[in-house]
N, C-alpha and C. Protein backbone atom coordinates (compact mmCIF):
# COMPACT_ATOMS: atom_id res chain seq x y z
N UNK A 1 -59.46 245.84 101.55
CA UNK A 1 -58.41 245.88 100.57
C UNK A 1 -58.35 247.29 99.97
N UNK A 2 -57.50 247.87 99.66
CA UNK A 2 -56.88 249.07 99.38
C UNK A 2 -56.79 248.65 97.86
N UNK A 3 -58.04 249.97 97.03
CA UNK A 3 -57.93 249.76 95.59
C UNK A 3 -56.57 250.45 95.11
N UNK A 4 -56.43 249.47 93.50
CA UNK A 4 -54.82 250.75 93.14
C UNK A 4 -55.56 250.36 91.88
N UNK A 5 -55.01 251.84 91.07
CA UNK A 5 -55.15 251.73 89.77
C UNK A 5 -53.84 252.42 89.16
N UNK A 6 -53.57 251.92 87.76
CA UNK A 6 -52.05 253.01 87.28
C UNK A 6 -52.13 252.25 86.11
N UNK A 7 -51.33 253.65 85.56
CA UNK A 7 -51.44 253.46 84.12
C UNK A 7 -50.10 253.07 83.59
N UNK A 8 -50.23 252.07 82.94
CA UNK A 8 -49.05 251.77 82.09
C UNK A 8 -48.72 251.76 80.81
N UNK A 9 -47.44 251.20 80.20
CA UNK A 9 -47.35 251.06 79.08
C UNK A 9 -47.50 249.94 78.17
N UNK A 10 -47.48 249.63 76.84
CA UNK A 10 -48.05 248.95 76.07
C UNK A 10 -46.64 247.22 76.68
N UNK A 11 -45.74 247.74 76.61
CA UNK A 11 -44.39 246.84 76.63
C UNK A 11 -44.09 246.46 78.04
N UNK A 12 -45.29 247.33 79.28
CA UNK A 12 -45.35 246.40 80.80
C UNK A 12 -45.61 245.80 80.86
N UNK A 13 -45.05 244.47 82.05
CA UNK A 13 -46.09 243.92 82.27
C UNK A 13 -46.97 243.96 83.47
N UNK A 14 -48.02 243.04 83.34
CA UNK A 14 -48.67 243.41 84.77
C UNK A 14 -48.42 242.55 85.31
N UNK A 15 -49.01 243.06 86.67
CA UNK A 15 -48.41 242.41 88.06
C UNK A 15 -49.38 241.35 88.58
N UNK A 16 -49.41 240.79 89.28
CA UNK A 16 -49.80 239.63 89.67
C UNK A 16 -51.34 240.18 90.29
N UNK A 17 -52.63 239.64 90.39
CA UNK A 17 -54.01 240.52 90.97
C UNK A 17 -54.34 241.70 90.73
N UNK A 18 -54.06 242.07 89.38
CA UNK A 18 -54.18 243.42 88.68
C UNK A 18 -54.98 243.01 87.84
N UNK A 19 -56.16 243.58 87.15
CA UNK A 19 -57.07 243.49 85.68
C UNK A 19 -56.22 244.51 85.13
N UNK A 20 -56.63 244.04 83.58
CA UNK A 20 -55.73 244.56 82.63
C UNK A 20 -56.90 245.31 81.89
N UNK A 21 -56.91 246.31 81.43
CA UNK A 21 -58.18 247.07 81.08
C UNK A 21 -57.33 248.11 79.87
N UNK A 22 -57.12 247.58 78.68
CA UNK A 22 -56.69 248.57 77.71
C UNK A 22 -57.78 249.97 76.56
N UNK A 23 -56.99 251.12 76.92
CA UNK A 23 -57.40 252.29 76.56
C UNK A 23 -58.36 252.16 75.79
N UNK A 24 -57.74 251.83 74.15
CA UNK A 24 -58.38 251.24 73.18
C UNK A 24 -59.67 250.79 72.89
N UNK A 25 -59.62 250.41 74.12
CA UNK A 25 -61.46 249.35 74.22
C UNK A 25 -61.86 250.40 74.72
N UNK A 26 -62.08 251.66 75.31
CA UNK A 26 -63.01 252.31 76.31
C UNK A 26 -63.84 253.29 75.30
N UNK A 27 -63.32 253.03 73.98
CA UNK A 27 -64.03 254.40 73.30
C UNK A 27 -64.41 255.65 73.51
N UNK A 28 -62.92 255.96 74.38
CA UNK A 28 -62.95 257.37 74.31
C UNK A 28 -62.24 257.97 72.99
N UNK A 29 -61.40 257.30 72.30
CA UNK A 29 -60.20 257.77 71.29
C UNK A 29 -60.57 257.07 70.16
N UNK A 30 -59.58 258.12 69.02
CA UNK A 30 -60.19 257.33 67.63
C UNK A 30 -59.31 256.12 67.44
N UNK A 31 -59.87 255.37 67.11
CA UNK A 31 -59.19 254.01 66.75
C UNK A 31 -57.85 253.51 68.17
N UNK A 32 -57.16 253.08 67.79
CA UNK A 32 -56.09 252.55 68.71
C UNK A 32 -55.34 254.10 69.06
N UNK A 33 -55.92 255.17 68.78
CA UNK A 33 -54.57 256.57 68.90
C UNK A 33 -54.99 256.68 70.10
N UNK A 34 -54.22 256.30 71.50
CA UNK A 34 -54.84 256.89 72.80
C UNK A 34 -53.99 258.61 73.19
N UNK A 35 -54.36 259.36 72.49
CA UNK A 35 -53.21 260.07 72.41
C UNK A 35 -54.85 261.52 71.72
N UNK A 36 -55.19 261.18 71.02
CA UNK A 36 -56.74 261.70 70.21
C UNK A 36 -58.14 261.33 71.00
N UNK A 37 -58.55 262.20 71.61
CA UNK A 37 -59.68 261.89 72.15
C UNK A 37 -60.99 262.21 71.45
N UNK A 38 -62.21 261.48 71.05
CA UNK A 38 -63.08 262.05 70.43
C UNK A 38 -63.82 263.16 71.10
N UNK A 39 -64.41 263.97 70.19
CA UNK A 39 -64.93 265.15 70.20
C UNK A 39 -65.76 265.02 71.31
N UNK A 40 -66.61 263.96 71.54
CA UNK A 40 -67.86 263.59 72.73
C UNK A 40 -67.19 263.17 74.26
N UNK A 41 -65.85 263.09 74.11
CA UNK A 41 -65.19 262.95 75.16
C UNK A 41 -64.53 263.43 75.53
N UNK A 42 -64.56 264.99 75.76
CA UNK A 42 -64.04 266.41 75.97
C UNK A 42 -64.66 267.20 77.06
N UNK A 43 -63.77 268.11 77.84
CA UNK A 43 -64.44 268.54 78.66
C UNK A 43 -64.42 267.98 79.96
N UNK A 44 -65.26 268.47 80.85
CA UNK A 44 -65.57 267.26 81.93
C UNK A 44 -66.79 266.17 81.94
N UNK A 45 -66.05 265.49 82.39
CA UNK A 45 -67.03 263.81 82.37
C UNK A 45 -68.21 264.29 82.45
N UNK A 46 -69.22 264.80 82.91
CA UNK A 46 -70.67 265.82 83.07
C UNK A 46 -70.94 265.81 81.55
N UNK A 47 -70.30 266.00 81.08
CA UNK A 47 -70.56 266.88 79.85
C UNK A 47 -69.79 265.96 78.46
N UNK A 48 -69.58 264.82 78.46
CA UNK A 48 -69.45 263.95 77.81
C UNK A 48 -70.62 262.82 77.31
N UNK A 49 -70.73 262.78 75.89
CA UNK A 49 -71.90 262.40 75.39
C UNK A 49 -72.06 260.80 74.92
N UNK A 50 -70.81 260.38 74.85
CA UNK A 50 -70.14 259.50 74.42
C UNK A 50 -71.11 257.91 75.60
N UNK A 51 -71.64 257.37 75.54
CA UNK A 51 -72.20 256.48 76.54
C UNK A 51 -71.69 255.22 76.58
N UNK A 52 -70.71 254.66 75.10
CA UNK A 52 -70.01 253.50 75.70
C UNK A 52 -68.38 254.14 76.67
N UNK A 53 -68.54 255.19 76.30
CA UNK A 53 -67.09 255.91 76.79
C UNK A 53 -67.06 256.05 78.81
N UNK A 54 -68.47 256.53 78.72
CA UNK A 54 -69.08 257.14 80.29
C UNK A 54 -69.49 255.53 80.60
N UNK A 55 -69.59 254.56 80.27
CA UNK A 55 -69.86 253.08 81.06
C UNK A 55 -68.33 252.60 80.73
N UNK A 56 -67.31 252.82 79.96
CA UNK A 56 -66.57 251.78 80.83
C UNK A 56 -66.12 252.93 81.78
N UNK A 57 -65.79 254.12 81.31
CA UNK A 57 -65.31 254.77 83.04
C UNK A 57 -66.26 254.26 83.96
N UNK A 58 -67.53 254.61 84.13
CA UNK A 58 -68.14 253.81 85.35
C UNK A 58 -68.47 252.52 85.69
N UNK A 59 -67.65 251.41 84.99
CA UNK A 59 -67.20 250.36 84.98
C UNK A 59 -66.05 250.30 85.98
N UNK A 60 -64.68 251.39 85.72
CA UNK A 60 -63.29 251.23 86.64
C UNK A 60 -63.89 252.19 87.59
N UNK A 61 -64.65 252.97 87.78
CA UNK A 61 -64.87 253.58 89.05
C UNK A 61 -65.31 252.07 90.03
N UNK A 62 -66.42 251.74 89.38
CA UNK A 62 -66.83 250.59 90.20
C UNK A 62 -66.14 249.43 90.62
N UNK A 63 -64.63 249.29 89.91
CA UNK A 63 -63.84 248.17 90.22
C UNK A 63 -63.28 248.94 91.15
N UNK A 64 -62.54 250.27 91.38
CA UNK A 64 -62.10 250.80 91.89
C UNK A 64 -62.78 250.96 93.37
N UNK A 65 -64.19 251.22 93.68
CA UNK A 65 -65.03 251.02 94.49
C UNK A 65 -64.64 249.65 95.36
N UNK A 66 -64.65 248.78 94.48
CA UNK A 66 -64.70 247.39 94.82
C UNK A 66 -63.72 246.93 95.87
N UNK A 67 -62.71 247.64 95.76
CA UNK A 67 -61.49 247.22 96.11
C UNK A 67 -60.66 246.82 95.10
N UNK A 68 -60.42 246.92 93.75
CA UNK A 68 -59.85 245.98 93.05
C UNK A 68 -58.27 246.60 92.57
N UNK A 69 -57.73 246.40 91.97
CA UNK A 69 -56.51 246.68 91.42
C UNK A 69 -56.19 246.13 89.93
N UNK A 70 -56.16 247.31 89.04
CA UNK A 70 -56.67 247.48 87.79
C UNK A 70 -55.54 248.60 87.10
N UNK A 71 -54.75 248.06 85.86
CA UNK A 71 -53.67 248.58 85.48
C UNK A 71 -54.62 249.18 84.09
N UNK A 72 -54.74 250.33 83.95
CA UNK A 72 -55.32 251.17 82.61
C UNK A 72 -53.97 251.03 82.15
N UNK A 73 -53.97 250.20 81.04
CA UNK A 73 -53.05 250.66 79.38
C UNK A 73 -52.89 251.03 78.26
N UNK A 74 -52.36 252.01 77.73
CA UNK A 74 -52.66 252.96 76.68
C UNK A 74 -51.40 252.06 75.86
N UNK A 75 -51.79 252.41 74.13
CA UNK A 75 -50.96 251.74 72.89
C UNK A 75 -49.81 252.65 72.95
N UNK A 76 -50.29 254.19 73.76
CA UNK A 76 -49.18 255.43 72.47
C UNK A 76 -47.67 255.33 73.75
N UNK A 77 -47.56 254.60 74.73
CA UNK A 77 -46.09 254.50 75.83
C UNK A 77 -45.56 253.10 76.11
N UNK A 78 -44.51 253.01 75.75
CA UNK A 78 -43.58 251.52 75.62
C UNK A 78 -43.80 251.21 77.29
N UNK A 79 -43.20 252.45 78.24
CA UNK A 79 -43.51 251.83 79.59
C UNK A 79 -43.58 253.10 80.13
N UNK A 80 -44.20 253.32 81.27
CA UNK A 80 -44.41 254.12 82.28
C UNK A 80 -43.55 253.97 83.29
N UNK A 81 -42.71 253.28 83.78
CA UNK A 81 -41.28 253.21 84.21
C UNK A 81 -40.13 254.38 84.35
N UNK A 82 -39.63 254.44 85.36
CA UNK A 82 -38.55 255.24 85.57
C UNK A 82 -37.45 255.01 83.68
N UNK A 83 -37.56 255.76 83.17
CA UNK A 83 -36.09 255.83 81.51
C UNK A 83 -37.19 255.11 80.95
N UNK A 84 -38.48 254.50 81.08
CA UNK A 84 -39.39 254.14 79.71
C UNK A 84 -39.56 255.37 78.74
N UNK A 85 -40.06 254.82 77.70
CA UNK A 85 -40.69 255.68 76.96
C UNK A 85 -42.09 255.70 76.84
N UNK A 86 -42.18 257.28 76.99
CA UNK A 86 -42.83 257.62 77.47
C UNK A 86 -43.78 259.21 76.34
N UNK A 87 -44.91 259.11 76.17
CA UNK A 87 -45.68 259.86 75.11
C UNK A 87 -46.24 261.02 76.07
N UNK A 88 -45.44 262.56 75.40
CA UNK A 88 -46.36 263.36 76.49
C UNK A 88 -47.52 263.80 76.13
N UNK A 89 -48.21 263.48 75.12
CA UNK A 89 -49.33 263.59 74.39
C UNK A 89 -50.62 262.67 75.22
N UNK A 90 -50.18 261.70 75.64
CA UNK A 90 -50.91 260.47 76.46
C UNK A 90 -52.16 261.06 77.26
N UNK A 91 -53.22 260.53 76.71
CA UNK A 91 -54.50 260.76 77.91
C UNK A 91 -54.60 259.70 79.28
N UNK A 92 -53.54 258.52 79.34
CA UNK A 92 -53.80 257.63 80.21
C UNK A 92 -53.85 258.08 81.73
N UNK A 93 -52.68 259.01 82.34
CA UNK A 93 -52.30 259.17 83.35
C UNK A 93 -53.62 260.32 84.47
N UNK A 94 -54.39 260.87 82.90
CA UNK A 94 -55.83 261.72 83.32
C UNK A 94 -56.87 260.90 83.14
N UNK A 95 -57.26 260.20 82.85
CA UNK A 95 -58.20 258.93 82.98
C UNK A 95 -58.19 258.02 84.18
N UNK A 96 -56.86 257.97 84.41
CA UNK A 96 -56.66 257.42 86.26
C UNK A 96 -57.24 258.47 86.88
N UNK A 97 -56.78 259.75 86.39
CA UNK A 97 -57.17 260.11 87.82
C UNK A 97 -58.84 260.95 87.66
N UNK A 98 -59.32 261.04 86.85
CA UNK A 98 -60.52 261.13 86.20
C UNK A 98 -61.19 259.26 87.13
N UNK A 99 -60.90 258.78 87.07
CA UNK A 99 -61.43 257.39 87.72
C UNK A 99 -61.35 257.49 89.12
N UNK A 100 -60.17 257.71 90.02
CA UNK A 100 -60.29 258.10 91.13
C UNK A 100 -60.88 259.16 92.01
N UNK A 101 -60.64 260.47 90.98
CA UNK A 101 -61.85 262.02 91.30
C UNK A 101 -63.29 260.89 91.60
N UNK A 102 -64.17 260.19 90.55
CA UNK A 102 -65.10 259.98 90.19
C UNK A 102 -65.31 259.02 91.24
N UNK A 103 -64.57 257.85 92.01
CA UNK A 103 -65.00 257.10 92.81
C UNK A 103 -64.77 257.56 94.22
N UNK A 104 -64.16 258.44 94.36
CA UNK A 104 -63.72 259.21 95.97
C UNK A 104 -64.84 260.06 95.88
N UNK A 105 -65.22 261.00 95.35
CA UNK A 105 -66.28 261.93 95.06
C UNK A 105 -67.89 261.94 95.98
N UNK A 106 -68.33 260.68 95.96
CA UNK A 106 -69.50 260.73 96.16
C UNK A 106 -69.62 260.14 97.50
């Protein structure tokens, strides 16, 4: 099975055999702002201090591994859709691919 991951918005929905895995929970950002990244989660992943932040990323690397198909959703974009709205401030769309670098990599 061919893993997919993508990031969406708060007002998508997901698709049918997709996990739903929202920003929010990963403690990289302050509070619900996925848009603000904390200070310990700067930089490159190496160099991030943050350890509930670095386990759920190596949580979606490992679903990603798995084969799985897993929609990352951030609070700060209505939809990621062709005319959604859309936040260019957003860390979601570098966290995908921060997840995919990290599981192709090794």
């Amino acid at each position: 099975m061919e893993p997919k991951i993508n990031h969406i918005g708060i007002k998508q929905e997901r698709a049918d055999g997709f996990r739903y895995k929202r920003l929010r929970h990963s403690g990289i950002f302050r509070g619900d702002d996925t848009r603000s990244k904390l200070i310990d989660c700067q930089g490159s992943f190496e160099q991030w201090t943050n350890a509930p932040a670095r386990a759920w990323i190596n949580a979606r690397v490992k679903e990603y591994r798995d084969g799985r198909h897993v929609h990352i959703v951030c609070d700060c974009c209505e939809s990621r859709d062709a005319g959604g709205v859309m936040n260019d401030k957003c860390h979601g769309q570098e966290i995908v691919e921060l997840i995919i670098q990290l599981a192709t990599s090794e």
